[in-house]
Protein backbone atom coordinates (compact mmCIF):
# COMPACT_ATOMS: atom_id res chain seq x y z
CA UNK A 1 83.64 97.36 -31.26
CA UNK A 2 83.97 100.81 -32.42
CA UNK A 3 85.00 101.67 -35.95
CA UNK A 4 87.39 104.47 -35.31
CA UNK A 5 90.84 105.28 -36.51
CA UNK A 6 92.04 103.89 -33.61
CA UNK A 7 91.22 101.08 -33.66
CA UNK A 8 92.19 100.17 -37.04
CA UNK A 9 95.54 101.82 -36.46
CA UNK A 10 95.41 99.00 -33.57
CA UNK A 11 94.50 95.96 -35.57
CA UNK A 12 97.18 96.90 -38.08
CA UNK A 13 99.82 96.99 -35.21
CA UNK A 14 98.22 93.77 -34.27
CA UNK A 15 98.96 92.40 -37.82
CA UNK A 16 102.04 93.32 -38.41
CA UNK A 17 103.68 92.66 -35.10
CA UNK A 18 102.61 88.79 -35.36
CA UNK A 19 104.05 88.47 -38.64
CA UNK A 20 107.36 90.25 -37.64
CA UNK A 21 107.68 88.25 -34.49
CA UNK A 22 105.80 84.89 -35.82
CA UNK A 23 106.96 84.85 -39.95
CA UNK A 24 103.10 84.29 -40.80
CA UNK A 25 100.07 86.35 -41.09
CA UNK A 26 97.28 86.80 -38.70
CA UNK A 27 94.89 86.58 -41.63
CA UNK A 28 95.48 85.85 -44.78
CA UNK A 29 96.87 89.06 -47.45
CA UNK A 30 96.38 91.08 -43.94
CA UNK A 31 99.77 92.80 -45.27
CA UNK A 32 97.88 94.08 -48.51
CA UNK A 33 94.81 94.79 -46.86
CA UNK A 34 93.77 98.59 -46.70
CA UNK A 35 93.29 99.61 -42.50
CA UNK A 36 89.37 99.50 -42.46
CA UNK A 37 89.59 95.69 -44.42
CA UNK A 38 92.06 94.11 -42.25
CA UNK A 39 89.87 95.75 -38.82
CA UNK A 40 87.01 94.34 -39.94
CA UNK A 41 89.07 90.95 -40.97
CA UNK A 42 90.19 90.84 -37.27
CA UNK A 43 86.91 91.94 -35.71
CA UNK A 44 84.95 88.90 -37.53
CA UNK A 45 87.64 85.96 -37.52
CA UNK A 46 86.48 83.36 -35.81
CA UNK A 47 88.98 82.52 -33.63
CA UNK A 48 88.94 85.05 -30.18
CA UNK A 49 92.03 87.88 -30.50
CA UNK A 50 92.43 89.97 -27.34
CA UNK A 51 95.06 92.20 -26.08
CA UNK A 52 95.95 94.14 -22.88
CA UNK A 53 98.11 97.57 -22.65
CA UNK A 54 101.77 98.17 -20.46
CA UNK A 55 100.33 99.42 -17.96
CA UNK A 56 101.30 98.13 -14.02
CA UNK A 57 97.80 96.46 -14.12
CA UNK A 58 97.66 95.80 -17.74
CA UNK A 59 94.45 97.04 -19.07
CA UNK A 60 92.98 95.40 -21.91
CA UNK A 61 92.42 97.74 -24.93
CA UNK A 62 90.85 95.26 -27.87
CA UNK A 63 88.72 92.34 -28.08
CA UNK A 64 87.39 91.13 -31.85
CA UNK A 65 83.66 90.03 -31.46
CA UNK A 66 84.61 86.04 -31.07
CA UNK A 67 86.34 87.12 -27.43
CA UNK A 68 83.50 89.42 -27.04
CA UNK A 69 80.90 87.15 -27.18
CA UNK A 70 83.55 84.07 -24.83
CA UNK A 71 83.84 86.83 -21.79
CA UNK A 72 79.97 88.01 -22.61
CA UNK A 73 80.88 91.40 -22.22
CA UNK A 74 80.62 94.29 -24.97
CA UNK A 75 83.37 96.56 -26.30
CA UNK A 76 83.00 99.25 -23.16
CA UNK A 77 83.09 96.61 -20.21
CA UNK A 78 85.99 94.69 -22.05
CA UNK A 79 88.25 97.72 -22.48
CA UNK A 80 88.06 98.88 -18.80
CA UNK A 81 88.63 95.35 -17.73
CA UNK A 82 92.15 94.50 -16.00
CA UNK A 83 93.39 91.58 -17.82
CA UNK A 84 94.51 89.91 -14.74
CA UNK A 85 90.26 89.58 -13.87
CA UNK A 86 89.69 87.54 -17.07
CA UNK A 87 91.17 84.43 -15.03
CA UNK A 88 90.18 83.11 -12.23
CA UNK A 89 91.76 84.92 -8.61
CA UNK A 90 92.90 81.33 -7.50
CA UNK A 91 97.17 81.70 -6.85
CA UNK A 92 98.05 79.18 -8.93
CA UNK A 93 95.97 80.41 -12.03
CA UNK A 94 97.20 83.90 -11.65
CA UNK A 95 100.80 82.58 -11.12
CA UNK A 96 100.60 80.53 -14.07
CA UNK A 97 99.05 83.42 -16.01
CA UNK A 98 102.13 85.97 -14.92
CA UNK A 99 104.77 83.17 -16.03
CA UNK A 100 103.21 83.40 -19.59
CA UNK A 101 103.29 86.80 -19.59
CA UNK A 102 107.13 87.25 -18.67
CA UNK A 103 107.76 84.16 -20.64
CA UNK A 104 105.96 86.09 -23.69
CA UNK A 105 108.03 89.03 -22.88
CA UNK A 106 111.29 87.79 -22.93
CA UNK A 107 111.01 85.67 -26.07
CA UNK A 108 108.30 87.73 -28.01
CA UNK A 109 106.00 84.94 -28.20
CA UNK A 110 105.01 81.64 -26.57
CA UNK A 111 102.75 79.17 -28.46
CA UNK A 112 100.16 76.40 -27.26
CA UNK A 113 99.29 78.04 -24.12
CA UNK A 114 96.31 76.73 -22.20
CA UNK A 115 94.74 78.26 -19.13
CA UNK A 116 91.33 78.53 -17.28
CA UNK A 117 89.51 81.65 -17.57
CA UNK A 118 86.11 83.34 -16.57
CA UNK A 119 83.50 85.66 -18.36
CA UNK A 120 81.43 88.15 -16.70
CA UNK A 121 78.77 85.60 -15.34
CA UNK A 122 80.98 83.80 -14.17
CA UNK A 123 81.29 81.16 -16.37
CA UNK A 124 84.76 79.06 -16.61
CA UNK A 125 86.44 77.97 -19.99
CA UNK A 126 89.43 76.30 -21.06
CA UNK A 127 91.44 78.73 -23.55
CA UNK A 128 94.16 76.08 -25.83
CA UNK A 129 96.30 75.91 -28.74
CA UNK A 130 96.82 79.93 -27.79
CA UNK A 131 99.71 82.18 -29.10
CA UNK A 132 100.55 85.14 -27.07
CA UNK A 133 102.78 87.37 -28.51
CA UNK A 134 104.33 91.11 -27.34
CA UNK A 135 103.08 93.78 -29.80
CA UNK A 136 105.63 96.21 -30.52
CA UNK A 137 105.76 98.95 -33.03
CA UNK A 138 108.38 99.10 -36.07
CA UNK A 139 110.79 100.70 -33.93
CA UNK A 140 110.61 98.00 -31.06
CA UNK A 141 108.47 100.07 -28.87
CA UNK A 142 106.31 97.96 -26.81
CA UNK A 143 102.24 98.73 -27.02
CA UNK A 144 100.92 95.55 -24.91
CA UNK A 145 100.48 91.48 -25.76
CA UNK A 146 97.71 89.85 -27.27
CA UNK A 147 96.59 86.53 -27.41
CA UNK A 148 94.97 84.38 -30.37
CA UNK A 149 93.52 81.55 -28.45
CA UNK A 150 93.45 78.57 -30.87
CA UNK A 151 90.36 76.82 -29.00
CA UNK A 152 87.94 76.62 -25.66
CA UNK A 153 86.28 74.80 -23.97
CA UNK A 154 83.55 75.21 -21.62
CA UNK A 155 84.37 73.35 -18.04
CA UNK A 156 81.66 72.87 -15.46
């Protein structure tokens, strides 16, 4: 994961829009936290934070290293990656997957979420206990969703 102004200005949006939309912190003091501290509290937290653009095809744009290491791809392959391809291509996955997503939209967050998904080789995992949330700016302006998935579990 690159260390680049960016991308802490992104982990600070991160932050603060799940503590505006869920009344708790992503990590702990993350709101007194300079911008380098709380992207490198993100990047190394052990539970997997990702998070996809607006785009049509939502694109995802950051990955700490815990969902780095779950889809086994690095920073570059993850960030070009359509977040729809991170779950399996089976109709009822991707349906269930797109329900979230609206679901997430319209109420700004949804909690306990649990869904198959895939890594590059190909390997399957069950993502639980995960909180997907819209990130918006402090003016409302929507930048994407993220998820903080709670706990996996390999399957088959």
């Amino acid at each position: 994961m690159p260390d680049s102004a960016a991308t802490r200005a992104y982990a600070r949006l991160l932050a603060e829009s799940f503590s505006r939309v869920l009344g708790r912190d992503l990590i702990a003091g993350c709101r007194t936290l300079d911008d380098a501290a709380l992207a490198a509290g993100l990047r190394d937290m052990a539970a997997p934070i990702v998070s996809h653009g607006t785009e049509a095809d939502p694109v995802f744009r950051y990955a700490n290293t815990a969902a780095l290491t779950l889809w086994q791809m690095d920073w570059g392959q993850f960030t070009r990656l359509p977040s729809r391809l991170s779950a399996e291509a089976e109709p009822d996955i991707q349906g269930d997957r797109a329900r979230l997503l609206a679901d997430a939209l319209a109420k700004g967050w949804v909690g306990d979420y649990q869904g198959i998904r895939i890594s590059a080789t190909g390997r399957r995992f069950m993502i639980r206990d995960t909180v997907l949330w819209t990130v918006t700016d402090a003016q409302g302006i929507q930048h994407g969703q993220a998820a903080l998935i709670g706990r996996v579990e390999p399957l088959g």
